[in-house]
N, C-alpha and C. Protein backbone atom coordinates (compact mmCIF):
# COMPACT_ATOMS: atom_id res chain seq x y z
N UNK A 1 0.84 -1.18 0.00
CA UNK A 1 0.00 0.00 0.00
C UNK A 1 0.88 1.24 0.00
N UNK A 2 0.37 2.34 -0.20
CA UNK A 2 1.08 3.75 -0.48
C UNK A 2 0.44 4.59 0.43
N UNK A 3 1.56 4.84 1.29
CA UNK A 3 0.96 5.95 2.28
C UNK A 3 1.76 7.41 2.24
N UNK A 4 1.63 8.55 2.66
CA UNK A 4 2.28 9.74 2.90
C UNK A 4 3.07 9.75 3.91
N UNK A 5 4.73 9.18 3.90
CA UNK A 5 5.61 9.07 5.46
C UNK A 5 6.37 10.79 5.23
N UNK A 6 6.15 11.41 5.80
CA UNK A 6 7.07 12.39 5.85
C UNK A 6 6.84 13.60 4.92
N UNK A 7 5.84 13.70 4.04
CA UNK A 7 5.68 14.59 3.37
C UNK A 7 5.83 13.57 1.68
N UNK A 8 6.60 12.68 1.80
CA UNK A 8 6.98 11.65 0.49
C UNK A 8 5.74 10.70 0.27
N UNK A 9 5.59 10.13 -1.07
CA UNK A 9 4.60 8.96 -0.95
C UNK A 9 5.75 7.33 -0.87
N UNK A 10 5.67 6.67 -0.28
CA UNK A 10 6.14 5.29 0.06
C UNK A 10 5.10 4.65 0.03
N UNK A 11 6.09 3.08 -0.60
CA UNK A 11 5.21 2.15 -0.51
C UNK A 11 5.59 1.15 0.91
N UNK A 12 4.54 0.55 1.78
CA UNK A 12 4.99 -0.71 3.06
C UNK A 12 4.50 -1.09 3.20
N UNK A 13 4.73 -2.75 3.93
CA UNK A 13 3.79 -3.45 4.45
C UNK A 13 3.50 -3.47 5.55
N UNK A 14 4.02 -2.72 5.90
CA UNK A 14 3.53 -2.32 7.64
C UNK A 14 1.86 -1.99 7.48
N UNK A 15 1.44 -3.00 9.00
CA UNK A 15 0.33 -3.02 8.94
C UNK A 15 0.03 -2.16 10.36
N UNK A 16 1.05 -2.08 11.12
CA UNK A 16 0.56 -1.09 12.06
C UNK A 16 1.70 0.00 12.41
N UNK A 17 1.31 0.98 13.22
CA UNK A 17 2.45 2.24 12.94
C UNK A 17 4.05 1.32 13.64
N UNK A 18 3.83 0.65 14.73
CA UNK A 18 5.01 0.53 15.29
C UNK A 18 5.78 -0.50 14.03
N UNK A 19 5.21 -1.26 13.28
CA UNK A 19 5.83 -2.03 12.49
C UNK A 19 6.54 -1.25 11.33
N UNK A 20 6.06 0.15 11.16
CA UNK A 20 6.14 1.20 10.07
C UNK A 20 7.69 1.77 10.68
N UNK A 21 7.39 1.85 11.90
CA UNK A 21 8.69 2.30 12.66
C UNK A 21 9.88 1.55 12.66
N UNK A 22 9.82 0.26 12.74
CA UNK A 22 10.89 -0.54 13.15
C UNK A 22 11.33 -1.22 11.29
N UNK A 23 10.25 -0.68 10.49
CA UNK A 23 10.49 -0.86 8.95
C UNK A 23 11.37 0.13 8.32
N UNK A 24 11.54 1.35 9.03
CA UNK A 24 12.42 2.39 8.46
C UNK A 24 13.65 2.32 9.06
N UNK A 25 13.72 1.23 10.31
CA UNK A 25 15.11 1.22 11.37
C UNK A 25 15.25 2.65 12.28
N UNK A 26 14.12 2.67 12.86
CA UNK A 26 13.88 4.03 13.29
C UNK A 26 13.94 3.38 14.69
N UNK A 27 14.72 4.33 15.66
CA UNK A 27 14.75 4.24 17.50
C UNK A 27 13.63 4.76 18.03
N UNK A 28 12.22 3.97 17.95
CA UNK A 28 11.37 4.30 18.81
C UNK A 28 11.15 4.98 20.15
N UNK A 29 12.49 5.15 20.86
CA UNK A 29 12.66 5.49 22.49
C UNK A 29 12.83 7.48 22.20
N UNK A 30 13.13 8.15 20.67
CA UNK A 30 13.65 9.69 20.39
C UNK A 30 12.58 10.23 19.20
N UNK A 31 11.41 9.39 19.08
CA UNK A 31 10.37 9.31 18.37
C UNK A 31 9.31 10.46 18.84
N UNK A 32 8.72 11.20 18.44
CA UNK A 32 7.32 11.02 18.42
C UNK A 32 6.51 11.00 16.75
N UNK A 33 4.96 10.40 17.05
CA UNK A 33 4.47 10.45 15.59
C UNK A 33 2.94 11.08 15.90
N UNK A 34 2.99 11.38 14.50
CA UNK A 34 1.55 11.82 13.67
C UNK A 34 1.12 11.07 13.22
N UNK A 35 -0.43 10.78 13.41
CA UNK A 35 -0.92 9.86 12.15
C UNK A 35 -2.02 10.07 11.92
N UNK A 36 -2.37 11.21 10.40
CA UNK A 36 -3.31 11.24 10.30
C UNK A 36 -3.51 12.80 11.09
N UNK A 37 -2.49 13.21 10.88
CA UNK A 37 -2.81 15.02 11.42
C UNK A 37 -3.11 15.13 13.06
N UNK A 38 -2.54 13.63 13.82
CA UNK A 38 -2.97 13.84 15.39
C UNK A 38 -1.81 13.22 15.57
N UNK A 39 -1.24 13.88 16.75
CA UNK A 39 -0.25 13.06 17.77
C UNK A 39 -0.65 12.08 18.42
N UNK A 40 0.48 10.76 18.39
CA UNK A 40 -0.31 9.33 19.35
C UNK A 40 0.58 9.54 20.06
N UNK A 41 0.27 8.46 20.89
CA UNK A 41 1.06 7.94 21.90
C UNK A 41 1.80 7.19 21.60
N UNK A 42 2.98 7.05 22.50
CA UNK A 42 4.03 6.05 22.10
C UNK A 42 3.64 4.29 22.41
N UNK A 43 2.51 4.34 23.28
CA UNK A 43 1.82 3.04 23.68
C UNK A 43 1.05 2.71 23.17
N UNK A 44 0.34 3.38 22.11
CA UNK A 44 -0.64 2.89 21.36
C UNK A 44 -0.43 2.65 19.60
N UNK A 45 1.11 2.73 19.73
CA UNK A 45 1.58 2.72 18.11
C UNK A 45 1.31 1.29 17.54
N UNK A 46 1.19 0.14 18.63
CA UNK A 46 1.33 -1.47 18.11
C UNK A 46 -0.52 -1.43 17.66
N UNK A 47 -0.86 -0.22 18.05
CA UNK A 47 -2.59 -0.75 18.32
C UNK A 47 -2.91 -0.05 16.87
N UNK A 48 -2.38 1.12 16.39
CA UNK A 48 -3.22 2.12 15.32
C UNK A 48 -2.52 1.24 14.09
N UNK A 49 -3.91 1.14 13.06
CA UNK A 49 -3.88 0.20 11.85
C UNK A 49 -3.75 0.82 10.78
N UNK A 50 -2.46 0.89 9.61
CA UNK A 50 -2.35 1.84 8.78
C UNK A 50 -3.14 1.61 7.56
N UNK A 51 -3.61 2.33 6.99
CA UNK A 51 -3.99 2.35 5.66
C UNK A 51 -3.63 2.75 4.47
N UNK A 52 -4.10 2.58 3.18
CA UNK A 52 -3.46 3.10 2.29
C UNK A 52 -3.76 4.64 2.49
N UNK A 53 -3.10 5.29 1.77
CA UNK A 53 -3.10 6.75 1.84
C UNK A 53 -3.16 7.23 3.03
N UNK A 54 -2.68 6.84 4.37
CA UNK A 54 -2.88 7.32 5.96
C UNK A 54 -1.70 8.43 5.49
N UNK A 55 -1.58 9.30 6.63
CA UNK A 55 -0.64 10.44 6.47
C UNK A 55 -0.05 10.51 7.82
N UNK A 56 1.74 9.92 8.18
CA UNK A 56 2.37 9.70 8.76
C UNK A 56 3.26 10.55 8.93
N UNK A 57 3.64 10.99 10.27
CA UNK A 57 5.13 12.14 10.53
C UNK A 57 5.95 11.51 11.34
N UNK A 58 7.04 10.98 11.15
CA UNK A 58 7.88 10.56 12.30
C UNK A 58 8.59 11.56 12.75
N UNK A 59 9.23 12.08 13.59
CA UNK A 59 9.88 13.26 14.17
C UNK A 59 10.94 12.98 15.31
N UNK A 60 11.74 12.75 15.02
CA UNK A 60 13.17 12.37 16.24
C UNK A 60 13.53 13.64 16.75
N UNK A 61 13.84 13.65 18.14
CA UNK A 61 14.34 14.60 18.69
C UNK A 61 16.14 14.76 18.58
N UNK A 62 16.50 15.70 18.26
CA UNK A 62 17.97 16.37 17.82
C UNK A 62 18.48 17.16 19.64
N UNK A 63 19.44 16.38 19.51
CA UNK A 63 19.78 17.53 20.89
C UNK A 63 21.33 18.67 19.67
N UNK A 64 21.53 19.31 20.55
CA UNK A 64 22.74 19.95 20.44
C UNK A 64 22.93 21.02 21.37
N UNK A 65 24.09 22.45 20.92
CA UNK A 65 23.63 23.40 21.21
C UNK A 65 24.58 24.41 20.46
């Protein structure tokens, strides 16, 4: 299926967000996501079911200074 990750269209078989996460090799623990124009929770990522065309933001936190 073809969803919107990041502003890009991709294709995955991720069927739920956390599987979407661990499909890009992404560190779930510096995460937060969008899905669908709302912020989730980090506990409910195994639960929300993606669809085609869903609209996804992953967003890692950057330290520096």
């Amino acid at each position: 299926m073809q969803i919107n990750l990041n502003g890009k269209t991709v294709e995955t078989n991720s069927r739920f967000l956390m599987d979407l996460v661990e499909e890009q090799g992404l560190n779930p623990v510096s995460l937060i996501a969008e899905y669908n124009y709302e912020v989730v929770k980090q506990e409910s990522w195994g639960n929300i079911h993606i669809k085609d065309k869903d609209n996804v933001e992953l967003l890692s936190f950057v330290g520096g200074g």
